[in-house]
C-alpha atoms as a PDB file:
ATOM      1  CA  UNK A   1       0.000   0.000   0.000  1.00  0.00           C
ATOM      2  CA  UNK A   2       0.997   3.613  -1.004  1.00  0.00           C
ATOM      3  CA  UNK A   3      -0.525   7.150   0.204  1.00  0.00           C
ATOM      4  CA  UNK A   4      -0.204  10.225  -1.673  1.00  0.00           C
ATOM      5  CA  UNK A   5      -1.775  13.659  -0.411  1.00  0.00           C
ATOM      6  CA  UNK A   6      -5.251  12.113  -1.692  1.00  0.00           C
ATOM      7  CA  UNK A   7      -5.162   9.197  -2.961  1.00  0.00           C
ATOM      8  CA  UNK A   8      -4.395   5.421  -1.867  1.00  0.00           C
ATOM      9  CA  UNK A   9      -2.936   3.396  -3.705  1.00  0.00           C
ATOM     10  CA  UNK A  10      -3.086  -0.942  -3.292  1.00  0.00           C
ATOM     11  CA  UNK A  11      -0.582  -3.453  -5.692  1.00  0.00           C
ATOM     12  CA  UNK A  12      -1.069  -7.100  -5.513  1.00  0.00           C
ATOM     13  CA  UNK A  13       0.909  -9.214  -8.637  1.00  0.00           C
ATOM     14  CA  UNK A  14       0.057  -6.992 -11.975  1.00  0.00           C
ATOM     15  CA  UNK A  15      -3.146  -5.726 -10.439  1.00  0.00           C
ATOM     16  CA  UNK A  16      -3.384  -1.940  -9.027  1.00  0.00           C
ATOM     17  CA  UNK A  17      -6.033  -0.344  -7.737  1.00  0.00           C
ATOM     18  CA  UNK A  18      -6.163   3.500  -6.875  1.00  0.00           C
ATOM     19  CA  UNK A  19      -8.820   5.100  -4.398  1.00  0.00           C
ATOM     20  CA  UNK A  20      -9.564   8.742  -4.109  1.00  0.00           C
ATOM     21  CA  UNK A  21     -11.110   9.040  -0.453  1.00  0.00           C
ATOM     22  CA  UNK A  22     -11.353  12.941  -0.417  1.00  0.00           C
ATOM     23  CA  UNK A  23     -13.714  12.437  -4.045  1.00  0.00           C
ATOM     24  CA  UNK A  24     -16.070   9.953  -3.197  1.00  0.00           C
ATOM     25  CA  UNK A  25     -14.349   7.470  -1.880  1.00  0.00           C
ATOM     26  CA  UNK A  26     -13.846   5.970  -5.570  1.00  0.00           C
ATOM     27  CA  UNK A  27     -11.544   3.512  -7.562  1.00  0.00           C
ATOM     28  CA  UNK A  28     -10.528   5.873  -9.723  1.00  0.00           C
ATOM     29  CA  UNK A  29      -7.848   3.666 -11.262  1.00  0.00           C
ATOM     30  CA  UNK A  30      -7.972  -0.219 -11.683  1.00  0.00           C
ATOM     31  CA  UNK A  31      -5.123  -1.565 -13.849  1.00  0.00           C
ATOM     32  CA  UNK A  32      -4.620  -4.880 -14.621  1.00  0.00           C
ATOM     33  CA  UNK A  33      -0.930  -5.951 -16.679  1.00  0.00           C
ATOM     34  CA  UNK A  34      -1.189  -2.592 -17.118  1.00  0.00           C
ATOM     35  CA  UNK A  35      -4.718  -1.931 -18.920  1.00  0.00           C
ATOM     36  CA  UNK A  36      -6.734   0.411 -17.542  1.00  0.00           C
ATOM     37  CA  UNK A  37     -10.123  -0.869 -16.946  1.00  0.00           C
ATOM     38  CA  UNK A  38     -12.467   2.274 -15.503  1.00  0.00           C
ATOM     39  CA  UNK A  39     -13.098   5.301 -17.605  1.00  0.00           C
ATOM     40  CA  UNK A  40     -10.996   8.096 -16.239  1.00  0.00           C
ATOM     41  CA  UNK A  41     -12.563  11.632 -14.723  1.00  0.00           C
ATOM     42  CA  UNK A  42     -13.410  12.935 -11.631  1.00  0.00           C
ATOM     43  CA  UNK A  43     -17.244  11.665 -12.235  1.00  0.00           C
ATOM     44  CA  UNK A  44     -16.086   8.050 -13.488  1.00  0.00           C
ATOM     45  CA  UNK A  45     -13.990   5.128 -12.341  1.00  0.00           C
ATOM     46  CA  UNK A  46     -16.397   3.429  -9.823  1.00  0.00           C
ATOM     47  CA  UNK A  47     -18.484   5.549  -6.954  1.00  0.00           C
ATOM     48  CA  UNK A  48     -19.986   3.968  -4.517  1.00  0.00           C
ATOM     49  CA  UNK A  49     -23.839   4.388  -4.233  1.00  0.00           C
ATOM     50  CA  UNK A  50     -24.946   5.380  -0.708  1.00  0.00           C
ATOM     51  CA  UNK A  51     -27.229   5.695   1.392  1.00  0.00           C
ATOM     52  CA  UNK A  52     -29.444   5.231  -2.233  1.00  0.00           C
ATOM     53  CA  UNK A  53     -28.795   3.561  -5.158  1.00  0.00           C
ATOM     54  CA  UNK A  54     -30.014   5.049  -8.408  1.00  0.00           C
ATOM     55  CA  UNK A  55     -32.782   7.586  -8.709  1.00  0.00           C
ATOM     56  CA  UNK A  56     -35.348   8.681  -5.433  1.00  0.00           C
ATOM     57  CA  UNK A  57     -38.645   9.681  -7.114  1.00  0.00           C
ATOM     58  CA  UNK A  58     -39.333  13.071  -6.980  1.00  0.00           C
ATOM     59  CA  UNK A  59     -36.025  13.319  -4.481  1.00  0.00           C
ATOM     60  CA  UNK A  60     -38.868  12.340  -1.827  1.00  0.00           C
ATOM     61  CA  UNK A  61     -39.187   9.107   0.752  1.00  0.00           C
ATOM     62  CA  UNK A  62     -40.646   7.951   3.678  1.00  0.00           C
ATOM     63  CA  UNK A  63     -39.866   6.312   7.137  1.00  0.00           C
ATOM     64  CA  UNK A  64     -42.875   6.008   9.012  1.00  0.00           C
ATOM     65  CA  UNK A  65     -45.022   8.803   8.958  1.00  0.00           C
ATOM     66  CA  UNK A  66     -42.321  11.408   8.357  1.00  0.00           C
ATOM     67  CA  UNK A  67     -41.544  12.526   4.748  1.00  0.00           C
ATOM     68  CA  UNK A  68     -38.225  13.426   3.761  1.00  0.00           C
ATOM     69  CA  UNK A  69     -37.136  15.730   0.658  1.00  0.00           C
ATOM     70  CA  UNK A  70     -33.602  15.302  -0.641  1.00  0.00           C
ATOM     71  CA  UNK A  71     -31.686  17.745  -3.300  1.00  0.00           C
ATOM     72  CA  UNK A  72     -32.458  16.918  -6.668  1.00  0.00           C
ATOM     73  CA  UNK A  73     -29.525  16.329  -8.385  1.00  0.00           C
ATOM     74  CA  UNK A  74     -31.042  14.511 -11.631  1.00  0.00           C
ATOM     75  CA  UNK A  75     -34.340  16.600 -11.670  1.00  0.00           C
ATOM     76  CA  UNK A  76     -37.162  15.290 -10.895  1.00  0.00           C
ATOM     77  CA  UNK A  77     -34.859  12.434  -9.114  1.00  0.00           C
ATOM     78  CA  UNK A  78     -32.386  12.286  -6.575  1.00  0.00           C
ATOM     79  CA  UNK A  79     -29.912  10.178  -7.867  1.00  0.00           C
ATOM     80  CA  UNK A  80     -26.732   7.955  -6.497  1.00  0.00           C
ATOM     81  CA  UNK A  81     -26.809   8.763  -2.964  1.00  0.00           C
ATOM     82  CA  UNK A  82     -24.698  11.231  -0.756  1.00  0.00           C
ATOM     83  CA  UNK A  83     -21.553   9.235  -0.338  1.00  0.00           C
ATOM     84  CA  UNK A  84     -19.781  10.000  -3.941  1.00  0.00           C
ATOM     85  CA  UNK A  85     -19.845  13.821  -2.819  1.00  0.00           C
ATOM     86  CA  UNK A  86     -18.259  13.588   0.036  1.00  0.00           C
ATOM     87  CA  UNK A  87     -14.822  12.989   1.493  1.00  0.00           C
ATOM     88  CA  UNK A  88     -14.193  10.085   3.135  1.00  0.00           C
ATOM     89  CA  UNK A  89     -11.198   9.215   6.037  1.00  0.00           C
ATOM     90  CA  UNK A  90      -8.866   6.563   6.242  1.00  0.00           C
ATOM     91  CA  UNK A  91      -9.764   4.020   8.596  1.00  0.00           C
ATOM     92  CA  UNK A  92      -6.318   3.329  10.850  1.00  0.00           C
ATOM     93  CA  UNK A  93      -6.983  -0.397  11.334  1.00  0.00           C
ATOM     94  CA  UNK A  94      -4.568  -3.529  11.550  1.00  0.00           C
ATOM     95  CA  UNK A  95      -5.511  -4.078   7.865  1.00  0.00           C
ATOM     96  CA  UNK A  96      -3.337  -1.302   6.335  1.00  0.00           C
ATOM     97  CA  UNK A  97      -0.332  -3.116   7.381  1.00  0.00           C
ATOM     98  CA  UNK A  98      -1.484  -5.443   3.943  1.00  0.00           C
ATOM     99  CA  UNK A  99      -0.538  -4.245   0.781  1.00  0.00           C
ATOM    100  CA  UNK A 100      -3.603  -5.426  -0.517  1.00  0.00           C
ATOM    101  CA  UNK A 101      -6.561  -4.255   1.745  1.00  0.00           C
ATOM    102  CA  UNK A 102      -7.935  -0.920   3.025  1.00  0.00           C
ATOM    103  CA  UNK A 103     -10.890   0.646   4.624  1.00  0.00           C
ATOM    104  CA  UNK A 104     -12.512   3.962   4.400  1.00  0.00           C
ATOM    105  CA  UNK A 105     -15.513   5.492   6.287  1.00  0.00           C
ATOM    106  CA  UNK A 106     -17.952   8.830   6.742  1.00  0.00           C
ATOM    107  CA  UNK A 107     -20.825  10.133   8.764  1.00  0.00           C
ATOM    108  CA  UNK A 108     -23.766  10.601   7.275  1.00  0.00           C
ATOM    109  CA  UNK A 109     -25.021  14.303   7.529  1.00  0.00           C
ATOM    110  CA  UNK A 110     -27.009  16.173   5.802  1.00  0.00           C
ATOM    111  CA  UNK A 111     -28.903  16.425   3.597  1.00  0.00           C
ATOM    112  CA  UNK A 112     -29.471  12.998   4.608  1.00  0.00           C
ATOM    113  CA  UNK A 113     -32.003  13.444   7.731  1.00  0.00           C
ATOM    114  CA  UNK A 114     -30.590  10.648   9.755  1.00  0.00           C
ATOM    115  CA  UNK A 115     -26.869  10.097  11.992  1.00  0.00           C
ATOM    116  CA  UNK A 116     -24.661   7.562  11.005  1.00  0.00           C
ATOM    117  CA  UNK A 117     -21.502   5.926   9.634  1.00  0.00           C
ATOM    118  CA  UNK A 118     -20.727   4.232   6.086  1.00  0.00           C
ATOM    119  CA  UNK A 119     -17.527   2.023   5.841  1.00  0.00           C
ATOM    120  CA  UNK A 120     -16.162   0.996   2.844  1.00  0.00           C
ATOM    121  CA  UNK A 121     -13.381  -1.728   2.082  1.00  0.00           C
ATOM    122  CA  UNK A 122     -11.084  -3.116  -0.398  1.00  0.00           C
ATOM    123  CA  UNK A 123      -9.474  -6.625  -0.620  1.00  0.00           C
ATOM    124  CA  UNK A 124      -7.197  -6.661  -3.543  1.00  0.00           C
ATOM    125  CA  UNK A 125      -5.523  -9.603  -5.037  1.00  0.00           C
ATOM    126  CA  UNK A 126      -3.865 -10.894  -8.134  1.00  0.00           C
ATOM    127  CA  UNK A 127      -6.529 -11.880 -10.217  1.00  0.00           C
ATOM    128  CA  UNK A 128     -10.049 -10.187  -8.374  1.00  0.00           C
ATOM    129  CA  UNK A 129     -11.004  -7.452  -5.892  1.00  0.00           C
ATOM    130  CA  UNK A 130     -13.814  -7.828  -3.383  1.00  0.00           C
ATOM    131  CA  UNK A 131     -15.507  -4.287  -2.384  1.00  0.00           C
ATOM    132  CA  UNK A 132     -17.684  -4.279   1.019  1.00  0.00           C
ATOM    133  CA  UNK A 133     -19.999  -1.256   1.850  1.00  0.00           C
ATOM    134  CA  UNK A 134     -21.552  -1.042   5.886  1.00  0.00           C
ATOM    135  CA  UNK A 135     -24.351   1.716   6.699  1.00  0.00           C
ATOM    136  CA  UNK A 136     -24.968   1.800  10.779  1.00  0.00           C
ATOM    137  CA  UNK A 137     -27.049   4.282  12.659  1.00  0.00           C
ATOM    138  CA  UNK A 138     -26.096   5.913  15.225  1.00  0.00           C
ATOM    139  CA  UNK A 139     -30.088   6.180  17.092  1.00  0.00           C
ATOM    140  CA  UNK A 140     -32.824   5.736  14.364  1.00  0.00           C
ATOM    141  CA  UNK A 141     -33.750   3.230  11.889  1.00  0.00           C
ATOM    142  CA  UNK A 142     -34.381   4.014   8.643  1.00  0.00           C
ATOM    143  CA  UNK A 143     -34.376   2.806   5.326  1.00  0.00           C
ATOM    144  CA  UNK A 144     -30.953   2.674   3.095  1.00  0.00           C
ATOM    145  CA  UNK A 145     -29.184   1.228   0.093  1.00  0.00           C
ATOM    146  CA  UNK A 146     -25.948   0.742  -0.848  1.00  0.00           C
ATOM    147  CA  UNK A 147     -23.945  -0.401  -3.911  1.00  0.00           C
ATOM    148  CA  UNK A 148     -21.331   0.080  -6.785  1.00  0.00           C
ATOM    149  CA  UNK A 149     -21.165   2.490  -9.883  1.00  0.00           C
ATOM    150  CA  UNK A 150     -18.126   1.266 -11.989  1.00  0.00           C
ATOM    151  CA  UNK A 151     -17.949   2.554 -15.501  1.00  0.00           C
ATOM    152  CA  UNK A 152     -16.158  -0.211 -17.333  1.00  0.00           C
ATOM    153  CA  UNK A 153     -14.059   0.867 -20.373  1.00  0.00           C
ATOM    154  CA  UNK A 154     -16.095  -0.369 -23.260  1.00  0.00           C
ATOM    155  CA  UNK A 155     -12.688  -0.558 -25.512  1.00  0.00           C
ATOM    156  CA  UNK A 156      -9.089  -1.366 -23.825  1.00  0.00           C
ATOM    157  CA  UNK A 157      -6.238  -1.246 -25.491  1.00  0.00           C
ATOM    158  CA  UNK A 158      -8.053  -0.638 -28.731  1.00  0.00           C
ATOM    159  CA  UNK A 159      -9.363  -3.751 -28.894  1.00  0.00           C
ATOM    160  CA  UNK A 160     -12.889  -4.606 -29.792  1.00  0.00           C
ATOM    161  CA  UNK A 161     -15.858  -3.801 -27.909  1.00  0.00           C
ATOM    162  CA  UNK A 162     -16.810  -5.319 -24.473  1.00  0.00           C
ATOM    163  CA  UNK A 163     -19.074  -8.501 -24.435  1.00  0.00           C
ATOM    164  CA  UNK A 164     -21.936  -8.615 -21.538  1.00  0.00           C
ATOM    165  CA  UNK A 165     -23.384 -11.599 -20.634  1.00  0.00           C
ATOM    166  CA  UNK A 166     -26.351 -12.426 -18.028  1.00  0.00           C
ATOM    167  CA  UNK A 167     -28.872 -14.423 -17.147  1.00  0.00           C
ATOM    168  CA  UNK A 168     -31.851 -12.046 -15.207  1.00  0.00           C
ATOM    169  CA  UNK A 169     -34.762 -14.182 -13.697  1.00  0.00           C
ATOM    170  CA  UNK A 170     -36.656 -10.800 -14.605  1.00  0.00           C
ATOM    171  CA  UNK A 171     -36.375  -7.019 -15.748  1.00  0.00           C
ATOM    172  CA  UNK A 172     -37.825  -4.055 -13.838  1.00  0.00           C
ATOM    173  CA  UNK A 173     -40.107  -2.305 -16.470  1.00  0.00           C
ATOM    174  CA  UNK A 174     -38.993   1.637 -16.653  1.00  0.00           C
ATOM    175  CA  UNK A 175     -41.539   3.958 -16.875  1.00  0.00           C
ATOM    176  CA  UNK A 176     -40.955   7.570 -18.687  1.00  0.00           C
ATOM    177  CA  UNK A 177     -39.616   9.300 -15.750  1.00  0.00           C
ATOM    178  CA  UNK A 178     -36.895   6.287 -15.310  1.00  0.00           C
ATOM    179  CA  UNK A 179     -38.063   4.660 -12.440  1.00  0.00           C
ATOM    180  CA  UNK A 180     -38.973   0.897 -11.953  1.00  0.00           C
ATOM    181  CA  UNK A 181     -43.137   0.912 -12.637  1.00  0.00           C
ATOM    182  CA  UNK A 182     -43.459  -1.821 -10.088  1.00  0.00           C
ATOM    183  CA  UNK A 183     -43.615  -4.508 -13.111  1.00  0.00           C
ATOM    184  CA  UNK A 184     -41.622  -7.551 -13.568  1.00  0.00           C
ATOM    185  CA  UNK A 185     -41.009  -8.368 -17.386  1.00  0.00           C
ATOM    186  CA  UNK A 186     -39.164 -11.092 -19.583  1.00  0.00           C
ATOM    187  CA  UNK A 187     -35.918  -9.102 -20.020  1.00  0.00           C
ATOM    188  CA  UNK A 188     -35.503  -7.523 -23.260  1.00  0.00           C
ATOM    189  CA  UNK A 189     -32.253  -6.585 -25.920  1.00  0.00           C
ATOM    190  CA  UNK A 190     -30.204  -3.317 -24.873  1.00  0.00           C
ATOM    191  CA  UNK A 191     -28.867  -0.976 -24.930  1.00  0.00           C
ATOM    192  CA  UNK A 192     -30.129  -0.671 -21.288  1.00  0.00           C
ATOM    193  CA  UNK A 193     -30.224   1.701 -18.593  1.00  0.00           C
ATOM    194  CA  UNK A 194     -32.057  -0.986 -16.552  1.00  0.00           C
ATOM    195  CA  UNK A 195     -32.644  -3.072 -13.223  1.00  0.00           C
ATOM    196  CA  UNK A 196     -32.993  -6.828 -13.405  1.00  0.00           C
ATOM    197  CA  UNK A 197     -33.307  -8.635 -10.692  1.00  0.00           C
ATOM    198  CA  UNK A 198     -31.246 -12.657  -9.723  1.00  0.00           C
ATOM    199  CA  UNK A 199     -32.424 -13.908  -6.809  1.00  0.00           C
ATOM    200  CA  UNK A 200     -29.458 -16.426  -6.804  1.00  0.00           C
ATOM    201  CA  UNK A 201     -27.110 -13.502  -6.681  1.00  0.00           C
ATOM    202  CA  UNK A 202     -25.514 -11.075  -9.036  1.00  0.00           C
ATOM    203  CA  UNK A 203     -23.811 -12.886 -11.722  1.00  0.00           C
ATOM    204  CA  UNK A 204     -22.387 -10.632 -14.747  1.00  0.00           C
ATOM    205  CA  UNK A 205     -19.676 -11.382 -16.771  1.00  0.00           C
ATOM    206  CA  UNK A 206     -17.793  -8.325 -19.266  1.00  0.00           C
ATOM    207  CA  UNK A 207     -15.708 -10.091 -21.703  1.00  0.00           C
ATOM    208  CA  UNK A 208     -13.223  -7.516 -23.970  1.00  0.00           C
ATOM    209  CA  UNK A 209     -12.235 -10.634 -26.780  1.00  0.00           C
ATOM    210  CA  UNK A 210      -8.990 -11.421 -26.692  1.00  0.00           C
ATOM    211  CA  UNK A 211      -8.028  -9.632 -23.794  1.00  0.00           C
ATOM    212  CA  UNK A 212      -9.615 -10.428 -20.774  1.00  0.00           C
ATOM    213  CA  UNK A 213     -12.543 -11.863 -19.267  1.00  0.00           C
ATOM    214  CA  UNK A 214     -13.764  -9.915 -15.771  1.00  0.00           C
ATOM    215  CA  UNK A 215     -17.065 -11.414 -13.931  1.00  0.00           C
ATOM    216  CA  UNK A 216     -19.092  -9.368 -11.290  1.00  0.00           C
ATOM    217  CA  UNK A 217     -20.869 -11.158  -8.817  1.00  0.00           C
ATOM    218  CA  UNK A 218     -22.779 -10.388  -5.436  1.00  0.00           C
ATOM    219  CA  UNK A 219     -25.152 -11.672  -2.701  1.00  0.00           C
ATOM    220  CA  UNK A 220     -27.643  -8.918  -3.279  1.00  0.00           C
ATOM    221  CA  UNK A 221     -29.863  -9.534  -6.402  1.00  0.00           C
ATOM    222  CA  UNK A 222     -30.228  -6.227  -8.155  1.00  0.00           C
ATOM    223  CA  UNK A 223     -27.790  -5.153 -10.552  1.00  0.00           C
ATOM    224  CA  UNK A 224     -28.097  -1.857 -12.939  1.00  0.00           C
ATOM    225  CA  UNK A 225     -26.530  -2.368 -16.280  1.00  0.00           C
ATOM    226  CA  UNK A 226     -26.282   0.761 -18.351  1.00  0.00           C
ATOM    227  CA  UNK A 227     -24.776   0.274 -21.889  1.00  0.00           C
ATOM    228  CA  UNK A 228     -26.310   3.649 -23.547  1.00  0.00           C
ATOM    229  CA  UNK A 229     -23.018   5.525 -23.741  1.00  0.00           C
ATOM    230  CA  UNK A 230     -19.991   4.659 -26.762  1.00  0.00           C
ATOM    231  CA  UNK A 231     -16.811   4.964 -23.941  1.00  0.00           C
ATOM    232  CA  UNK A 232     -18.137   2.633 -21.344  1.00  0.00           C
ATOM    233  CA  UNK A 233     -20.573  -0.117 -19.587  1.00  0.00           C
ATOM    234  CA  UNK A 234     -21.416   0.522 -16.557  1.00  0.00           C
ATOM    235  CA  UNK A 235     -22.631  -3.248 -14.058  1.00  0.00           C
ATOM    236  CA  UNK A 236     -24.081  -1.854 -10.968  1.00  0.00           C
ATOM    237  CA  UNK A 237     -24.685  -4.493  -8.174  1.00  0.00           C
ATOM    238  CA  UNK A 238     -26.770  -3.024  -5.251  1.00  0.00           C
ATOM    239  CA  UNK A 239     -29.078  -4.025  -2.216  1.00  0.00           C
ATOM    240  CA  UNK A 240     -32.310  -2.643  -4.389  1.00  0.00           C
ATOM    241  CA  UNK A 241     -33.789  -1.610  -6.579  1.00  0.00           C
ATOM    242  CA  UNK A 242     -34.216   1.937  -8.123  1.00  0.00           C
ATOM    243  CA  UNK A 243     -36.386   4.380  -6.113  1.00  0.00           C
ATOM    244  CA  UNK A 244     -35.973   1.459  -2.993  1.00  0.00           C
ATOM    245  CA  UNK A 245     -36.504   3.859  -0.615  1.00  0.00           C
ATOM    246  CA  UNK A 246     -39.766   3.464  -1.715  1.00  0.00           C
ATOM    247  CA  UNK A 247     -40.668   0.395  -3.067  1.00  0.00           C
ATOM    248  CA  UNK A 248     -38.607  -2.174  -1.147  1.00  0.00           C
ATOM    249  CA  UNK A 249     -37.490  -0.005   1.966  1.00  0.00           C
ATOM    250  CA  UNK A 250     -34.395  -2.250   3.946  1.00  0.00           C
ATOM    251  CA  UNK A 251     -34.467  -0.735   7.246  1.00  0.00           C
ATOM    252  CA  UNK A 252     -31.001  -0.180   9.119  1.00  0.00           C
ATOM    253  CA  UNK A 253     -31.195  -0.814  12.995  1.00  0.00           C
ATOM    254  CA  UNK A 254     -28.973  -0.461  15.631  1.00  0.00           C
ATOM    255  CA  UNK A 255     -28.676  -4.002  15.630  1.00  0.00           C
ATOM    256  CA  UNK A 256     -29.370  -4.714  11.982  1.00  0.00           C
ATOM    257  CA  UNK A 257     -26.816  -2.448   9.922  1.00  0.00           C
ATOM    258  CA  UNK A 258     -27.075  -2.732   6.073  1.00  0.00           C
ATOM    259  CA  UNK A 259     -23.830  -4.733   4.418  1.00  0.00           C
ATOM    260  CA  UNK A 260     -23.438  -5.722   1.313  1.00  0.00           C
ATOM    261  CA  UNK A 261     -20.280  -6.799  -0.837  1.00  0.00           C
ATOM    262  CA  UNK A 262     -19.504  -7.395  -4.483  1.00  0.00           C
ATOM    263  CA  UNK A 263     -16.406  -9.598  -6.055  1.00  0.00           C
ATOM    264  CA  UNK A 264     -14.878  -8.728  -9.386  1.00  0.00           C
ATOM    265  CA  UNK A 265     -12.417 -11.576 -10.459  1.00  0.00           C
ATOM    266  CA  UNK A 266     -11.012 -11.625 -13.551  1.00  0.00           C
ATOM    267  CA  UNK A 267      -8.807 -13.607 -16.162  1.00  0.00           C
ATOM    268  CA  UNK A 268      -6.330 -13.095 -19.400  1.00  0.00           C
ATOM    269  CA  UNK A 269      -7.814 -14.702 -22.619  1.00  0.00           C
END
C-alpha cells in the first residue's frame, strides 16, 4: 500500500487499484498488466452508491409517517446517494499493514435526515477485488441502500468492444420518468439503462475478446446495467432496486446495519 496527499494506492501481482477518499471514496484507477479498466474523470472510475442507489422519485421518501425531501440532483430524481460527494477518512486499522486491503468510512449528515456511519473496504488480489460497503445508525432506523457504480471501459487497449453476458430471472419495467413501474417483465435486448433482478445472486460477466474476461458477482440480487453511452458499460450491483426507498425499503437498525459486498475476479484470454 501507497498514500499520496489524496489518494491510496493498493498493488497485488500486476493488479493496481487507486482510491480517491477525499472524491467519493472511488476507484478511480484499476489496472490490470497494465490496462486500464475504468473510464478516467473525476465523475467516473467506480463511486460507490450510498445511502441510495439510483434515482429517489421526486427526491422524496418515507420512514414512518415522516416525509423526507432530498436535493435533486437529476431533476425530478435524486440520484446515487450522498456518499460520492463527500470525502471520506482513512480508517487506521490492523488491515493497512497489507498491501492489498484498506478501509474507508464517513458520517452521514445532511442532507441525509438521519446520523450515522458508512464504511467501505477493499481486498485486492492478483486476479479479483472484493468491495464491502456497511451503513450503521447511530439512534434511528431508517431505510438505506448501498452499492457500486463502476464505468467499465467499453474498448481497452483498442481492442474490440466489451461482451456482456447475463442471465436475469426478470427485468424491472422503466416507466418515462426512469423509475422501476413496479412490473416484472421477460428481459428484453439493450442498450439498457435498466434493473434486473437474480435472486441467486448477481452474476455478470464483461468479456473484452482477446483480452480479458472480468465477472461481477454479489449476494444482493439487483444489478443496474447501463450500456447507452460509446466509452463505457457501466454493471451496478446493489441491495435494491431503483427508487428502494420506496418500493422495497431495507431498514437499518442499531442491531441490523445494512452490508453488502460485491467480487470482481477476472482472467487473461
Amino acid at each position: 500500500m501507497s498514500r499520496s496527499e489524496e489518494n491510496v494506492r493498493l498493488s497485488v501481482g500486476d493488479a493496481e487499484l487507486t482510491v480517491d477518499p477525499v472524491h467519493g471514496c472511488r476507484i478511480s484507477s484499476l489496472r490490470i498488466g497494465g490496462a486500464e479498466l475504468l473510464r478516467q474523470g473525476e465523475r467516473y472510475g467506480c463511486f460507490p452508491m450510498v445511502p441510495w442507489c439510483g434515482r429517489t422519485g421526486n427526491g422524496q421518501f418515507r420512514n414512518g409517517d415522516a416525509l423526507h425531501e432530498l436535493p435533486l440532483n437529476s431533476p425530478p430524481h435524486a440520484i446515487h446517494g450522498t456518499g460520492r460527494d463527500t470525502s471520506w477518512h482513512t480508517a487506521h486499522t490492523a488491515a493497512d499493514e497489507d498491501e492489498g486491503r484498506a478501509s474507508f468510512y464517513y458520517d452521514l449528515a445532511e442532507p441525509w435526515p438521519y446520523e450515522g456511519r458508512v464504511t467501505q473496504t477493499f481486498e485486492l488480489t492478483e486476479d479479483g477485488l472484493t468491495l464491502g460497503l456497511a451503513v450503521e445508525t447511530y439512534g434511528n432506523s431508517f431505510p438505506a441502500q448501498a452499492g457500486w457504480h463502476p464505468w467499465f471501459h467499453r474498448r481497452i487497449g483498442g481492442g474490440r468492444d466489451a461482451e456482456l453476458s447475463f442471465d436475469a430471472a426478470w427485468q424491472e419495467e422503466r416507466g418515462a420518468d426512469h423509475l422501476p413501474t413496479g412490473r416484472r417483465i421477460d428481459p428484453v435486448a439493450g442498450p439498457w439503462d435498466d434493473c434486473f433482478g437474480m435472486p441467486d445472486g448477481v452474476d455478470v460477466k464483461l468479456t473484452w475478446p482477446g483480452q480479458l474476461e472480468l465477472t461481477v458477482k454479489s449476494r444482493s440480487e439487483w444489478v443496474v446495467v447501463y450500456d447507452e453511452q460509446d466509452e463505457a458499460v457501466c454493471v451496478e450491483p446493489q441491495s435494491g432496486p431503483p427508487n428502494g426507498l420506496n418500493t422495497a425499503p431495507r431498514l437499518v437498525t442499531p442491531i441490523d446495519p445494512l452490508e453488502t459486498t460485491t467480487t470482481w475476479s477476472w482472467v487473461r484470454l
